[in-house]
PDB file of N, CA and C in Angstrom:
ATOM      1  N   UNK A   1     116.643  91.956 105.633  1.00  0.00           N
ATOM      2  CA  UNK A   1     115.642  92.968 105.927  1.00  0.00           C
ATOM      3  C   UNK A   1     114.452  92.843 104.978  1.00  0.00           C
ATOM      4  N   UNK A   2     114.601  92.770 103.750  1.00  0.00           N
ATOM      5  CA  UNK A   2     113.657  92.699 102.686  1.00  0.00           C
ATOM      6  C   UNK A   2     112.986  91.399 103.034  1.00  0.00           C
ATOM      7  N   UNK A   3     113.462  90.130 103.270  1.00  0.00           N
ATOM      8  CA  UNK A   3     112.751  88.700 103.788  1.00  0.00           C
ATOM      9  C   UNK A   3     111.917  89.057 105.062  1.00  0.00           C
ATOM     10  N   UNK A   4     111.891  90.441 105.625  1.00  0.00           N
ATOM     11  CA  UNK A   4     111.420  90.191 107.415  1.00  0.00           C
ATOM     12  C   UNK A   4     109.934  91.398 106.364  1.00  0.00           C
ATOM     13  N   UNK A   5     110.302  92.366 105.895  1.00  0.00           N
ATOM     14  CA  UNK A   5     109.434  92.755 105.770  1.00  0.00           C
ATOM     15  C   UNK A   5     107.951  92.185 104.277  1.00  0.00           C
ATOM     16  N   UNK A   6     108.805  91.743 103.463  1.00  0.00           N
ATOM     17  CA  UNK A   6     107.743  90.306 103.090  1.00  0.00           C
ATOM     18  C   UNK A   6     106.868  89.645 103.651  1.00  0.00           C
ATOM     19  N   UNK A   7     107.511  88.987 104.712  1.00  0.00           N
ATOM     20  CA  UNK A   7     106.789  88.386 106.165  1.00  0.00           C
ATOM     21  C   UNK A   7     105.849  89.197 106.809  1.00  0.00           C
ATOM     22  N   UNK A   8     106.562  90.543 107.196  1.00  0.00           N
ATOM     23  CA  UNK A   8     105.219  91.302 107.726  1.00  0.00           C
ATOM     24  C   UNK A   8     104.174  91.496 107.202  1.00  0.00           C
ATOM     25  N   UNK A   9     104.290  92.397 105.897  1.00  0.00           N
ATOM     26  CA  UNK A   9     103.366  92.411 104.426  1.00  0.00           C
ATOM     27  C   UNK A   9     102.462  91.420 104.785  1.00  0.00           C
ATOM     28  N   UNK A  10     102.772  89.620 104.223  1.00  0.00           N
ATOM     29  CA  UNK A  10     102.215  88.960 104.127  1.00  0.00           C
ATOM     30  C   UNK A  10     101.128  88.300 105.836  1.00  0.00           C
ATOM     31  N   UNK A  11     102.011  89.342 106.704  1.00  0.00           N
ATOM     32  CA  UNK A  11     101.042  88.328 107.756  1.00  0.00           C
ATOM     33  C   UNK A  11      99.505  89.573 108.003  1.00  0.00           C
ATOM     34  N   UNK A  12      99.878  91.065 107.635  1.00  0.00           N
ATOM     35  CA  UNK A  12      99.184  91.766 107.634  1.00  0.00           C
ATOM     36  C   UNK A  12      97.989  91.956 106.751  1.00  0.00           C
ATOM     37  N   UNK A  13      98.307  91.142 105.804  1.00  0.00           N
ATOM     38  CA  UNK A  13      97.148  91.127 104.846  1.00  0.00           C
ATOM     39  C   UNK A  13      96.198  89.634 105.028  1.00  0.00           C
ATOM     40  N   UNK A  14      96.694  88.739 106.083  1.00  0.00           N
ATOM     41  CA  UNK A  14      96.173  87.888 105.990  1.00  0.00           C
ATOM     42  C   UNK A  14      95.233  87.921 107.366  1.00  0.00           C
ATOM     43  N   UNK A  15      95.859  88.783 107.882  1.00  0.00           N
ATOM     44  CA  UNK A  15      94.922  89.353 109.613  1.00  0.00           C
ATOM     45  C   UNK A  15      93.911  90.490 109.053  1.00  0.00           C
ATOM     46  N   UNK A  16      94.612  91.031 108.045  1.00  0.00           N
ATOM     47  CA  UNK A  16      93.149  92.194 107.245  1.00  0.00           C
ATOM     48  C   UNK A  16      92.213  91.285 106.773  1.00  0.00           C
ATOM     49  N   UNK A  17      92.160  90.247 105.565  1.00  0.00           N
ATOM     50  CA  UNK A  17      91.560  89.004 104.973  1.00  0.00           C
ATOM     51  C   UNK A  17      90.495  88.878 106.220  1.00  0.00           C
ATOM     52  N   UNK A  18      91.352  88.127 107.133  1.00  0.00           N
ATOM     53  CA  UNK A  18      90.644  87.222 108.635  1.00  0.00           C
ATOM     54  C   UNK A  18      89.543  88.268 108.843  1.00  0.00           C
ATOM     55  N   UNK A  19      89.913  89.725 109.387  1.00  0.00           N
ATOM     56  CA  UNK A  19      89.120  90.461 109.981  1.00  0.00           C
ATOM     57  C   UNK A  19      87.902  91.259 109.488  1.00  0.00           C
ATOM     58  N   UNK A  20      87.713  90.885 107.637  1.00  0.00           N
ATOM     59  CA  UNK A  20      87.013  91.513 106.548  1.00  0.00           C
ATOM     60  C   UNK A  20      86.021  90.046 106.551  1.00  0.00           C
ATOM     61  N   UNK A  21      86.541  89.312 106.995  1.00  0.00           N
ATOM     62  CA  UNK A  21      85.510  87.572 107.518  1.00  0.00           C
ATOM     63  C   UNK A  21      84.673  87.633 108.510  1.00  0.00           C
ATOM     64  N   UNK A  22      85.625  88.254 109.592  1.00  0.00           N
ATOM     65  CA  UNK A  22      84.739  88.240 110.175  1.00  0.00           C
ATOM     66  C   UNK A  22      83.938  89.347 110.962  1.00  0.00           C
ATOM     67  N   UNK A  23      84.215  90.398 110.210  1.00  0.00           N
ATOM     68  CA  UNK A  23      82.998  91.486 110.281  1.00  0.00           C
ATOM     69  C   UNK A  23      82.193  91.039 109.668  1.00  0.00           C
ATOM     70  N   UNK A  24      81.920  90.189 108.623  1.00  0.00           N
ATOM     71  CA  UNK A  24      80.687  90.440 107.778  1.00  0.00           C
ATOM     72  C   UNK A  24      80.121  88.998 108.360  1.00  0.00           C
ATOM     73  N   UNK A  25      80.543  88.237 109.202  1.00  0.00           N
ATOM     74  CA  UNK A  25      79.647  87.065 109.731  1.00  0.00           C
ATOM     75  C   UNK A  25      78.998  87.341 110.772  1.00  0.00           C
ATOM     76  N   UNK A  26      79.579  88.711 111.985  1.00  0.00           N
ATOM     77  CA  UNK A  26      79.467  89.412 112.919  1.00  0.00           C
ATOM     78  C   UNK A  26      78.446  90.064 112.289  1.00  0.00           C
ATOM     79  N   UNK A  27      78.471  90.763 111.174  1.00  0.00           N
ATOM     80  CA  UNK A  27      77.252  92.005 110.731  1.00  0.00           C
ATOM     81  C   UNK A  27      75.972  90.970 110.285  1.00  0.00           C
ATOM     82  N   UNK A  28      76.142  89.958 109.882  1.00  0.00           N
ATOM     83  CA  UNK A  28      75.136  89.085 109.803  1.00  0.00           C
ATOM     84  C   UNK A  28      74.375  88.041 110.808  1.00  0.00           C
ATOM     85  N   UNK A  29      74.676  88.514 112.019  1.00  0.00           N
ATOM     86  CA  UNK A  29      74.656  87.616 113.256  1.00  0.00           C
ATOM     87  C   UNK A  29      72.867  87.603 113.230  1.00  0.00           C
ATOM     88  N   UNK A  30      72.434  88.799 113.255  1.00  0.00           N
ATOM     89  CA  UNK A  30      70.944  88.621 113.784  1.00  0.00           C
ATOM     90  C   UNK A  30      69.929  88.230 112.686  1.00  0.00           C
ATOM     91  N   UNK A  31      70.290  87.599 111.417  1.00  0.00           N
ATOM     92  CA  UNK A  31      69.537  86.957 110.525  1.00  0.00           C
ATOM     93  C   UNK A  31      69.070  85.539 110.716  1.00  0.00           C
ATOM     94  N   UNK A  32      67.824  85.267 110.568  1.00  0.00           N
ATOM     95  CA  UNK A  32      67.209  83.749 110.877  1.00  0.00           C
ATOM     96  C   UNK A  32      67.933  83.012 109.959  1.00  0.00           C
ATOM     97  N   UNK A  33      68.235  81.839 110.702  1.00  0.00           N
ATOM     98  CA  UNK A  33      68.919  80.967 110.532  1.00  0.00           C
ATOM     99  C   UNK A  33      68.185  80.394 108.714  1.00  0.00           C
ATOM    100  N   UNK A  34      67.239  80.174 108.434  1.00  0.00           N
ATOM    101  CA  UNK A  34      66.312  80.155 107.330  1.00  0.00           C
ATOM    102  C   UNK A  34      66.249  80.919 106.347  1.00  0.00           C
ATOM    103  N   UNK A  35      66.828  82.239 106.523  1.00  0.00           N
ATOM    104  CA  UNK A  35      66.326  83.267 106.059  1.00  0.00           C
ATOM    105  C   UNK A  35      67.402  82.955 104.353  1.00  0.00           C
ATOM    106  N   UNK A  36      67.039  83.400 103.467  1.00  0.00           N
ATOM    107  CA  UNK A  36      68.072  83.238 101.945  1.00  0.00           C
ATOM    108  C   UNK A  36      69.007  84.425 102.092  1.00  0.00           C
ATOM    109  N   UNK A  37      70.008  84.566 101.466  1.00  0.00           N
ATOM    110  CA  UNK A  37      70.734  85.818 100.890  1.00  0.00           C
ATOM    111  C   UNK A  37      70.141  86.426  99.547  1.00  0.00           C
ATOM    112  N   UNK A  38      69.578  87.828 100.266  1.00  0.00           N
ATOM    113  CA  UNK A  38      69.484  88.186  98.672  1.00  0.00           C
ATOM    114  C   UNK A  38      70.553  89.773  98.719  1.00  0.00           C
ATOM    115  N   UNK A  39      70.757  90.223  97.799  1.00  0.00           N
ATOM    116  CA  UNK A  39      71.366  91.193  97.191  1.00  0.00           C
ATOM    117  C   UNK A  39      70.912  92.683  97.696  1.00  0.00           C
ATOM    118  N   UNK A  40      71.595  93.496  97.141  1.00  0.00           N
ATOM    119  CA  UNK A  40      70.869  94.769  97.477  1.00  0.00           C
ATOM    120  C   UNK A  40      70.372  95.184  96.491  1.00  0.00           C
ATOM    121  N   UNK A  41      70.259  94.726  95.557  1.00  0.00           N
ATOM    122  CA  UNK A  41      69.202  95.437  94.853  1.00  0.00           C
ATOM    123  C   UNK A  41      67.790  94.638  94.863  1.00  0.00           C
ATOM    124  N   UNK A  42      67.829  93.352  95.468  1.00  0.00           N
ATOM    125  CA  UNK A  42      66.313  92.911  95.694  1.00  0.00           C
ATOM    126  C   UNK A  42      66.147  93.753  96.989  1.00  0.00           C
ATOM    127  N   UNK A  43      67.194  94.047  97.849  1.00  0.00           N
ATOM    128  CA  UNK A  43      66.488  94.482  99.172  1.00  0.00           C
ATOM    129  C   UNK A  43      65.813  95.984  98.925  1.00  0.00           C
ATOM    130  N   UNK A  44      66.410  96.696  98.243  1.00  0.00           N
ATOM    131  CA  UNK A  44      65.963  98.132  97.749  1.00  0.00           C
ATOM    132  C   UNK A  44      64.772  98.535  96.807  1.00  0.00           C
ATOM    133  N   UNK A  45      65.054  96.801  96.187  1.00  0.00           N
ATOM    134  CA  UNK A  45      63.316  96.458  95.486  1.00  0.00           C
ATOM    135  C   UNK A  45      61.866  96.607  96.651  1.00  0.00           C
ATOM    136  N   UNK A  46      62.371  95.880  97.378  1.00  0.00           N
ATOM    137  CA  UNK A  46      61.383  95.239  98.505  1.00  0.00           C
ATOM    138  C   UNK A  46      60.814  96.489  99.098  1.00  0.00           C
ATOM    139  N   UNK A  47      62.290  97.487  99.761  1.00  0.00           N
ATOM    140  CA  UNK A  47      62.291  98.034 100.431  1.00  0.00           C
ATOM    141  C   UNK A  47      60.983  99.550  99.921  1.00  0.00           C
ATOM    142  N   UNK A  48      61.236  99.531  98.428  1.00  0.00           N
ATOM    143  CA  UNK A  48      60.273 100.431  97.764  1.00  0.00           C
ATOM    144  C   UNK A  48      59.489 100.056  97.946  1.00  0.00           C
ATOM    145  N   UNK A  49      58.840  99.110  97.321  1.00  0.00           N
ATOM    146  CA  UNK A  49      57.539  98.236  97.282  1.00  0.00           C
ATOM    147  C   UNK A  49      56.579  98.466  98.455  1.00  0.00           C
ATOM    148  N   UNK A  50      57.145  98.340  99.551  1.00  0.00           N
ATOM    149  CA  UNK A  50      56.765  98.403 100.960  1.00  0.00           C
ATOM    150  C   UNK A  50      55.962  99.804 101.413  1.00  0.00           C
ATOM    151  N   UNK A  51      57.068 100.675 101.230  1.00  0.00           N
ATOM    152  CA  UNK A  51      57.255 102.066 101.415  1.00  0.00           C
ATOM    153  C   UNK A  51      55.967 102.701 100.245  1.00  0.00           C
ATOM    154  N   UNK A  52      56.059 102.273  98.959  1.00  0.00           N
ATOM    155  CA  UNK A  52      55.203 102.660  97.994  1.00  0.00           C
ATOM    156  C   UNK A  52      54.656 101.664  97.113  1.00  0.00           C
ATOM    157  N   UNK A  53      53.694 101.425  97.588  1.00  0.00           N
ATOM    158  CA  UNK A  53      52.675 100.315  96.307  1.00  0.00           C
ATOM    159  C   UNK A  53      52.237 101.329  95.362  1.00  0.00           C
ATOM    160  N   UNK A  54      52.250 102.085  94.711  1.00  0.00           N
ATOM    161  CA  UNK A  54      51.868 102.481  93.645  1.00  0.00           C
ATOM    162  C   UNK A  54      52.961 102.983  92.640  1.00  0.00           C
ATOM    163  N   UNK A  55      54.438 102.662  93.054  1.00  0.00           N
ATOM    164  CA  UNK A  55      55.373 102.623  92.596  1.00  0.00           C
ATOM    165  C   UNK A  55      55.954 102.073  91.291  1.00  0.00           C
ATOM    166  N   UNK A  56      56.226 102.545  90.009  1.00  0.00           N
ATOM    167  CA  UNK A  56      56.224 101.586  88.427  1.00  0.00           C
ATOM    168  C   UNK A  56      57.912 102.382  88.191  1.00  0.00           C
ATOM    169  N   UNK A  57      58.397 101.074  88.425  1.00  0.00           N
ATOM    170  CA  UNK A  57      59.877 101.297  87.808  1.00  0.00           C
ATOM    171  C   UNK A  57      60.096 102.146  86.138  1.00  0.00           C
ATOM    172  N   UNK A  58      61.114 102.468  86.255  1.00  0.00           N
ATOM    173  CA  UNK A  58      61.244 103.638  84.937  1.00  0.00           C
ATOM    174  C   UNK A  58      61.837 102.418  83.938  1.00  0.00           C
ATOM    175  N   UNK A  59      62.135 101.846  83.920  1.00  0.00           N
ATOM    176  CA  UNK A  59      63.107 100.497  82.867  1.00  0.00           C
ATOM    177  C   UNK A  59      62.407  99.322  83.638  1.00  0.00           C
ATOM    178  N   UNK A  60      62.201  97.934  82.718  1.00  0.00           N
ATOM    179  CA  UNK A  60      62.481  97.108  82.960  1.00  0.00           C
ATOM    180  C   UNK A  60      63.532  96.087  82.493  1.00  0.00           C
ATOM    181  N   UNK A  61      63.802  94.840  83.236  1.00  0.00           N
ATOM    182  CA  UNK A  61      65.007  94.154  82.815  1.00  0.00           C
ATOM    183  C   UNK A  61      64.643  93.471  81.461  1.00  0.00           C
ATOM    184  N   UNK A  62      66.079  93.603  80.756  1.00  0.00           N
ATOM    185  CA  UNK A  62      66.046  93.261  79.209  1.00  0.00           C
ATOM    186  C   UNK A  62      66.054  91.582  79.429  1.00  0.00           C
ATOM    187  N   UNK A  63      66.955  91.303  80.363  1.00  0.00           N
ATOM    188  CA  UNK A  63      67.086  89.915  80.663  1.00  0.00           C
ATOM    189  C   UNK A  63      66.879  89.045  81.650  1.00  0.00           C
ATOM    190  N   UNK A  64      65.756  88.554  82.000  1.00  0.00           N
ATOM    191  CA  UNK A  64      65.550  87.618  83.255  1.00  0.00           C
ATOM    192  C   UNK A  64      66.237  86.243  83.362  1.00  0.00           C
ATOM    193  N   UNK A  65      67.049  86.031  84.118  1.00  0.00           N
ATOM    194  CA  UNK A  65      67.908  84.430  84.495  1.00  0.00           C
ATOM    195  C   UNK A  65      66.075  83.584  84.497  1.00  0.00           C
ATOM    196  N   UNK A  66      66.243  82.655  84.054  1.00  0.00           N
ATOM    197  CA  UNK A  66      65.460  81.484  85.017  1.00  0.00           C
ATOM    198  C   UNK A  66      65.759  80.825  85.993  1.00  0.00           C
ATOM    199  N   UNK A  67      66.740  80.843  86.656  1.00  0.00           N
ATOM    200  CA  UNK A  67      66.939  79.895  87.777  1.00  0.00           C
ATOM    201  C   UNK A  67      67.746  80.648  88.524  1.00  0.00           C
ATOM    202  N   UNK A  68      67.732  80.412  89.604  1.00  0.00           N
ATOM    203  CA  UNK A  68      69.273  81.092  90.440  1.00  0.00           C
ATOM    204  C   UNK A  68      70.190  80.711  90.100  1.00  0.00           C
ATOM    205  N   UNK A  69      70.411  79.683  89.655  1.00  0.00           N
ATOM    206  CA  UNK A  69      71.896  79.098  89.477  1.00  0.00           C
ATOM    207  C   UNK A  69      72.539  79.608  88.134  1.00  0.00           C
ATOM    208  N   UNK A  70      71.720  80.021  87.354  1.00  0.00           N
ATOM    209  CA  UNK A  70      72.132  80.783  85.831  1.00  0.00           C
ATOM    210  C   UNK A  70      72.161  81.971  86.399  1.00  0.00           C
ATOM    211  N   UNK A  71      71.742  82.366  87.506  1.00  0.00           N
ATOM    212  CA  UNK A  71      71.796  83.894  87.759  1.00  0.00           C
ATOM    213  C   UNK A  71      73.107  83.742  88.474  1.00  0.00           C
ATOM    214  N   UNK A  72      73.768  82.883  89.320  1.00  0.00           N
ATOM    215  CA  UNK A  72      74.944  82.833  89.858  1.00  0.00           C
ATOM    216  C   UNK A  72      76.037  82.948  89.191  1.00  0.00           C
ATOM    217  N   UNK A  73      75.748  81.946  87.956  1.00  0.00           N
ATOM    218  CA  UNK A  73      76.752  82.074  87.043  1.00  0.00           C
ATOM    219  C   UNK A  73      77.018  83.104  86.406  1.00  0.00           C
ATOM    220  N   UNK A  74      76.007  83.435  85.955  1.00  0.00           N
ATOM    221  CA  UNK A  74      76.236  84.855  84.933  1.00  0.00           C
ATOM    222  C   UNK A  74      77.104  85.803  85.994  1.00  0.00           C
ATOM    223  N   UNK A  75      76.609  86.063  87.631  1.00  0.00           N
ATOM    224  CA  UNK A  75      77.546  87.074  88.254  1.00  0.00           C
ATOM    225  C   UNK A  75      78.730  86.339  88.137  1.00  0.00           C
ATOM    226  N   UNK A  76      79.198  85.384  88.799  1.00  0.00           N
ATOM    227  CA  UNK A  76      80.709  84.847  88.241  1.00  0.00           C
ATOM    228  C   UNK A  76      81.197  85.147  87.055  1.00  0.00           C
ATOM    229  N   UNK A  77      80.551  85.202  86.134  1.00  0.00           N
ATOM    230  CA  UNK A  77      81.360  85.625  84.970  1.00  0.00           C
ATOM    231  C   UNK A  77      81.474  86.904  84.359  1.00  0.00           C
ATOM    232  N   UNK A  78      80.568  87.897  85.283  1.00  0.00           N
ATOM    233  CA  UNK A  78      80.710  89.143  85.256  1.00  0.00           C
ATOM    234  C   UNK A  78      82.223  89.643  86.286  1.00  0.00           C
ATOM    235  N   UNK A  79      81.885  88.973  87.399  1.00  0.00           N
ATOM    236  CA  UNK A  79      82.995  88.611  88.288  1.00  0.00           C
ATOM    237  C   UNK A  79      84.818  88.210  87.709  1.00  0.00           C
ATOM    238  N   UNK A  80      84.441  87.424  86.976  1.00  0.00           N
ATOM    239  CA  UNK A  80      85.972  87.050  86.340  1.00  0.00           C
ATOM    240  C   UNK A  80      86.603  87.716  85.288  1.00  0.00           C
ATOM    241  N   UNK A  81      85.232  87.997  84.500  1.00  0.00           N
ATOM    242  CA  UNK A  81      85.505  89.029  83.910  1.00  0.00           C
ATOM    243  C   UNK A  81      86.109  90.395  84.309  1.00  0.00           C
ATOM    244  N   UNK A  82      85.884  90.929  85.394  1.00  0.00           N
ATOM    245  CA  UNK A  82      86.146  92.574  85.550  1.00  0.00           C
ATOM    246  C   UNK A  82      87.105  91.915  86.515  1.00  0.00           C
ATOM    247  N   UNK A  83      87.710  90.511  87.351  1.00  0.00           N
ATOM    248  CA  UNK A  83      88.829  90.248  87.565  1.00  0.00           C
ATOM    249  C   UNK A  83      89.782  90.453  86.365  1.00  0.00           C
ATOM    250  N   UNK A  84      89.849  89.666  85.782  1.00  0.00           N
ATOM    251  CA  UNK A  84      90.727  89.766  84.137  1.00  0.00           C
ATOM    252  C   UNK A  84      90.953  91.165  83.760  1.00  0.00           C
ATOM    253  N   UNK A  85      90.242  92.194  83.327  1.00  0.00           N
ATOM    254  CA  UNK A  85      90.513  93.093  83.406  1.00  0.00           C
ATOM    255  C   UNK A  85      91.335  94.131  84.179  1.00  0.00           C
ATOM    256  N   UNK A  86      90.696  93.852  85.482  1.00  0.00           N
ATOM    257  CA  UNK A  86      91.982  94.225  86.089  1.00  0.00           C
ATOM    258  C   UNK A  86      92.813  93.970  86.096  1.00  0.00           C
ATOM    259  N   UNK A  87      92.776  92.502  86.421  1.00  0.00           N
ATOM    260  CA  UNK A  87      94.536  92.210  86.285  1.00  0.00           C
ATOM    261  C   UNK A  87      95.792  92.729  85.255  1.00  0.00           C
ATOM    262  N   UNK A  88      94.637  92.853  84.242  1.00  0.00           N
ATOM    263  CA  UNK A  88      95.335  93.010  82.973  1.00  0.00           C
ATOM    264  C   UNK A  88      95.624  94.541  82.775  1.00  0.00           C
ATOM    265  N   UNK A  89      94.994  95.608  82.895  1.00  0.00           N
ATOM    266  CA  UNK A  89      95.370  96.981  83.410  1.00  0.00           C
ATOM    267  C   UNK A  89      96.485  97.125  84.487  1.00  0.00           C
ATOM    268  N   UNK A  90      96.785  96.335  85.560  1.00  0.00           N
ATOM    269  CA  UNK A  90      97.686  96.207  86.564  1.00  0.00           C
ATOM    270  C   UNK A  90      98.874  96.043  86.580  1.00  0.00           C
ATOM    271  N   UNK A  91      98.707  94.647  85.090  1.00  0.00           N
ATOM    272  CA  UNK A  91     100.133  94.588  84.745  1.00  0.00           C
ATOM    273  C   UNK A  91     100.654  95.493  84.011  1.00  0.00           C
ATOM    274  N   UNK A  92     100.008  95.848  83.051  1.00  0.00           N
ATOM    275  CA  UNK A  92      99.859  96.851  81.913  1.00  0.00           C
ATOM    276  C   UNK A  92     100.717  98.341  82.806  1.00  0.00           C
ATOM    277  N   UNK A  93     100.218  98.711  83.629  1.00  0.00           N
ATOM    278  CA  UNK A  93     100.950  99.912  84.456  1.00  0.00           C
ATOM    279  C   UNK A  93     101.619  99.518  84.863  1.00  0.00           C
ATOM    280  N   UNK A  94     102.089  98.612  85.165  1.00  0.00           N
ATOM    281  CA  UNK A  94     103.747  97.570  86.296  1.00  0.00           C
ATOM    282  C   UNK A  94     104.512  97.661  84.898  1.00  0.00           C
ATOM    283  N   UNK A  95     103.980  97.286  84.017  1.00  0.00           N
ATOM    284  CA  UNK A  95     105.456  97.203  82.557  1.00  0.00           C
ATOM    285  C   UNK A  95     105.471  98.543  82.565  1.00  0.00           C
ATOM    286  N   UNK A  96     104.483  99.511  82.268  1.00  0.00           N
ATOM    287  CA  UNK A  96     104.749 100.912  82.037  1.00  0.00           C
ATOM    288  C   UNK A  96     106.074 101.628  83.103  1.00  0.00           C
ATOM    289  N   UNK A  97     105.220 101.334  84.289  1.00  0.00           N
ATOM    290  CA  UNK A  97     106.345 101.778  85.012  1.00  0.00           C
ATOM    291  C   UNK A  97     107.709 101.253  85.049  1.00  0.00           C
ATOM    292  N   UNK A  98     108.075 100.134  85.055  1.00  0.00           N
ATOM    293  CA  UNK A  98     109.075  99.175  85.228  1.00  0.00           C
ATOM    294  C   UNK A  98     109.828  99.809  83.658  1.00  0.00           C
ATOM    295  N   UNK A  99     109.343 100.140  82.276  1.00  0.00           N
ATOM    296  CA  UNK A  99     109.619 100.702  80.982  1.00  0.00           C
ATOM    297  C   UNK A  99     110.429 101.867  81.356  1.00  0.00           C
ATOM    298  N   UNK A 100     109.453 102.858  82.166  1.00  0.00           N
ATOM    299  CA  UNK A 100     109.745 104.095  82.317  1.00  0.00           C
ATOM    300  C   UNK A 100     111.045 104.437  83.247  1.00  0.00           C
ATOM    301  N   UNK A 101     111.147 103.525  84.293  1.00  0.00           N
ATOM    302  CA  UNK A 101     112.185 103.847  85.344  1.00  0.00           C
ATOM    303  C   UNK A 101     114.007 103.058  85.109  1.00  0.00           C
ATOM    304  N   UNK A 102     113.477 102.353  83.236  1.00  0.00           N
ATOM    305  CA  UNK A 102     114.646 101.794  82.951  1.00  0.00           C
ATOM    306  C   UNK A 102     115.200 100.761  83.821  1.00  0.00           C
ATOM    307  N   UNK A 103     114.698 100.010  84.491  1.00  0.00           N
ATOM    308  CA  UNK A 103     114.964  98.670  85.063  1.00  0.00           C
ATOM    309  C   UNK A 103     115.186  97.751  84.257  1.00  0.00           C
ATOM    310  N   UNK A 104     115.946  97.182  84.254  1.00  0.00           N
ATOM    311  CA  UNK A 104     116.260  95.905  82.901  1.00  0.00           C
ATOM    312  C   UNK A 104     116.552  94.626  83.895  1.00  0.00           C
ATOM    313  N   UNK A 105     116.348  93.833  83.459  1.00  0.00           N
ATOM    314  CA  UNK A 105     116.970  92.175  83.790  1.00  0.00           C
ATOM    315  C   UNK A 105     118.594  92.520  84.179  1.00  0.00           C
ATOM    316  N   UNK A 106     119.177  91.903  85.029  1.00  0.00           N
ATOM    317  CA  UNK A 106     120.632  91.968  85.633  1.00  0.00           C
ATOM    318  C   UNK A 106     121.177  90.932  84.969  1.00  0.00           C
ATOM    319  N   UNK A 107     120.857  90.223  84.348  1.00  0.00           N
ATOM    320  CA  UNK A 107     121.575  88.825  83.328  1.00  0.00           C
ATOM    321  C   UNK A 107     120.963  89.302  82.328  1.00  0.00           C
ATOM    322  N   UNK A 108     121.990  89.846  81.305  1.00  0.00           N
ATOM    323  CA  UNK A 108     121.934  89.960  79.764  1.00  0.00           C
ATOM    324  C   UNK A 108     121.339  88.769  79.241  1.00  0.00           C
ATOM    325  N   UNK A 109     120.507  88.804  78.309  1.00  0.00           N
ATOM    326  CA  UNK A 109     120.310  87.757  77.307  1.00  0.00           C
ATOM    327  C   UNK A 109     121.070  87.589  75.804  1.00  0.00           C
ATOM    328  N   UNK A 110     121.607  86.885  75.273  1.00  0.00           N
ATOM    329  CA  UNK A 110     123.146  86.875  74.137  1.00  0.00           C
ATOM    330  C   UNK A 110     121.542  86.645  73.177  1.00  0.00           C
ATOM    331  N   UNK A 111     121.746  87.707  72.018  1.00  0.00           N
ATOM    332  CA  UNK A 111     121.315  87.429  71.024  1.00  0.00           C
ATOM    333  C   UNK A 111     121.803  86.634  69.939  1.00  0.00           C
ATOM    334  N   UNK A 112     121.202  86.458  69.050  1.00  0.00           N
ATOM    335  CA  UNK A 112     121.290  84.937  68.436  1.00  0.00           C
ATOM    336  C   UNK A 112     122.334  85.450  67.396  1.00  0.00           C
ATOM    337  N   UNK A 113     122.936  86.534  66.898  1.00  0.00           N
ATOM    338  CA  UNK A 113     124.455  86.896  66.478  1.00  0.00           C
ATOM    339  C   UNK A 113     125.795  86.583  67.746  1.00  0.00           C
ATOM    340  N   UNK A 114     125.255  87.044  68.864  1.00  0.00           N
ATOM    341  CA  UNK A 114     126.420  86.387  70.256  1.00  0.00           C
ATOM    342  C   UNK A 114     126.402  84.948  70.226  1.00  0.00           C
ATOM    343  N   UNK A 115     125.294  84.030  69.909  1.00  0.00           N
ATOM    344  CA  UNK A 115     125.780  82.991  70.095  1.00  0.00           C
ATOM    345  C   UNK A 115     126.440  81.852  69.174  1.00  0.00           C
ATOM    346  N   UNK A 116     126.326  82.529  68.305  1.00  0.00           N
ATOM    347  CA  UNK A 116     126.816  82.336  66.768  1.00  0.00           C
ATOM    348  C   UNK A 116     128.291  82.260  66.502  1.00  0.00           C
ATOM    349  N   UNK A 117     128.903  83.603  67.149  1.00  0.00           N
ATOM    350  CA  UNK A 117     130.081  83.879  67.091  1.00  0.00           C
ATOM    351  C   UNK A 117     130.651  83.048  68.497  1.00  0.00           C
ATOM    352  N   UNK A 118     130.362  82.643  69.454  1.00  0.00           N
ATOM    353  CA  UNK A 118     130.434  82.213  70.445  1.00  0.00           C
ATOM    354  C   UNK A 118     131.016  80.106  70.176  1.00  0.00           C
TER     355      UNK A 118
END
C-alpha cells in the first residue's frame, strides 16, 4: 500500500510540474517572437514611465550589474542562496519533529564499550 501510494504522490507532482509548464508557455503565447524577457520590475518601471513622465523614483539602485549576464548570475545566487536556506530550515523542523515524536532508528547502534566487551 505504502509503494502504490509513493507512486501516486510521485506521478501527481509530476502532472502538477507538467501543468505549471505549461500554463506559463500558454500565458506567454501572444508575445513576438523577438520580443526579450524582462522582469516585473522593469515592466512596472516602464509601465510608470509611460503613465507619468514627470515621475523621480524615491531611492536609487546602490548597485548596477554591467551586463546581463552578471545580472543573471547574481539572481542565481540569490536563488541558491534562499534555496539553501530553505532547505536547511526544512530539515532543521524534520529533526525537530522526528526529536519530538521520539522516533529512533529500529537497529541499535553498539557503542564503542559494547563492542569492546563483545
Amino acid at each position: 500500500m505504502l509503494r502504490h501510494k509513493s507512486a501516486l504522490t510521485s506521478a501527481s507532482l509530476v502532472i502538477a510540474i507538467a501543468a505549471i509548464f505549461y500554463a506559463s508557455i500558454w500565458m506567454n503565447r501572444d508575445q513576438a517572437a523577438d520580443s526579450s524577457f524582462v522582469g516585473s520590475d522593469t515592466a512596472a518601471t516602464e509601465y510608470i514611465e509611460e503613465s507619468n513622465p514627470e515621475y523621480r523614483p524615491w531611492f536609487l539602485p546602490v548597485f548596477t550589474p554591467t551586463s546581463g549576464a552578471i545580472e543573471s548570475g547574481l539572481f542565481a545566487l540569490q536563488a541558491a542562496l534562499g534555496a539553501g536556506v530553505f532547505g536547511f530550515a526544512l530539515g532543521a523542523l524534520w529533526q525537530r519533529r522526528r526529536a519530538e515524536s521520539g522516533s529512533r532508528s529500529t537497529t541499535p547502534v553498539p557503542t564503542a564499550a559494547e563492542e569492546s566487551e563483545g
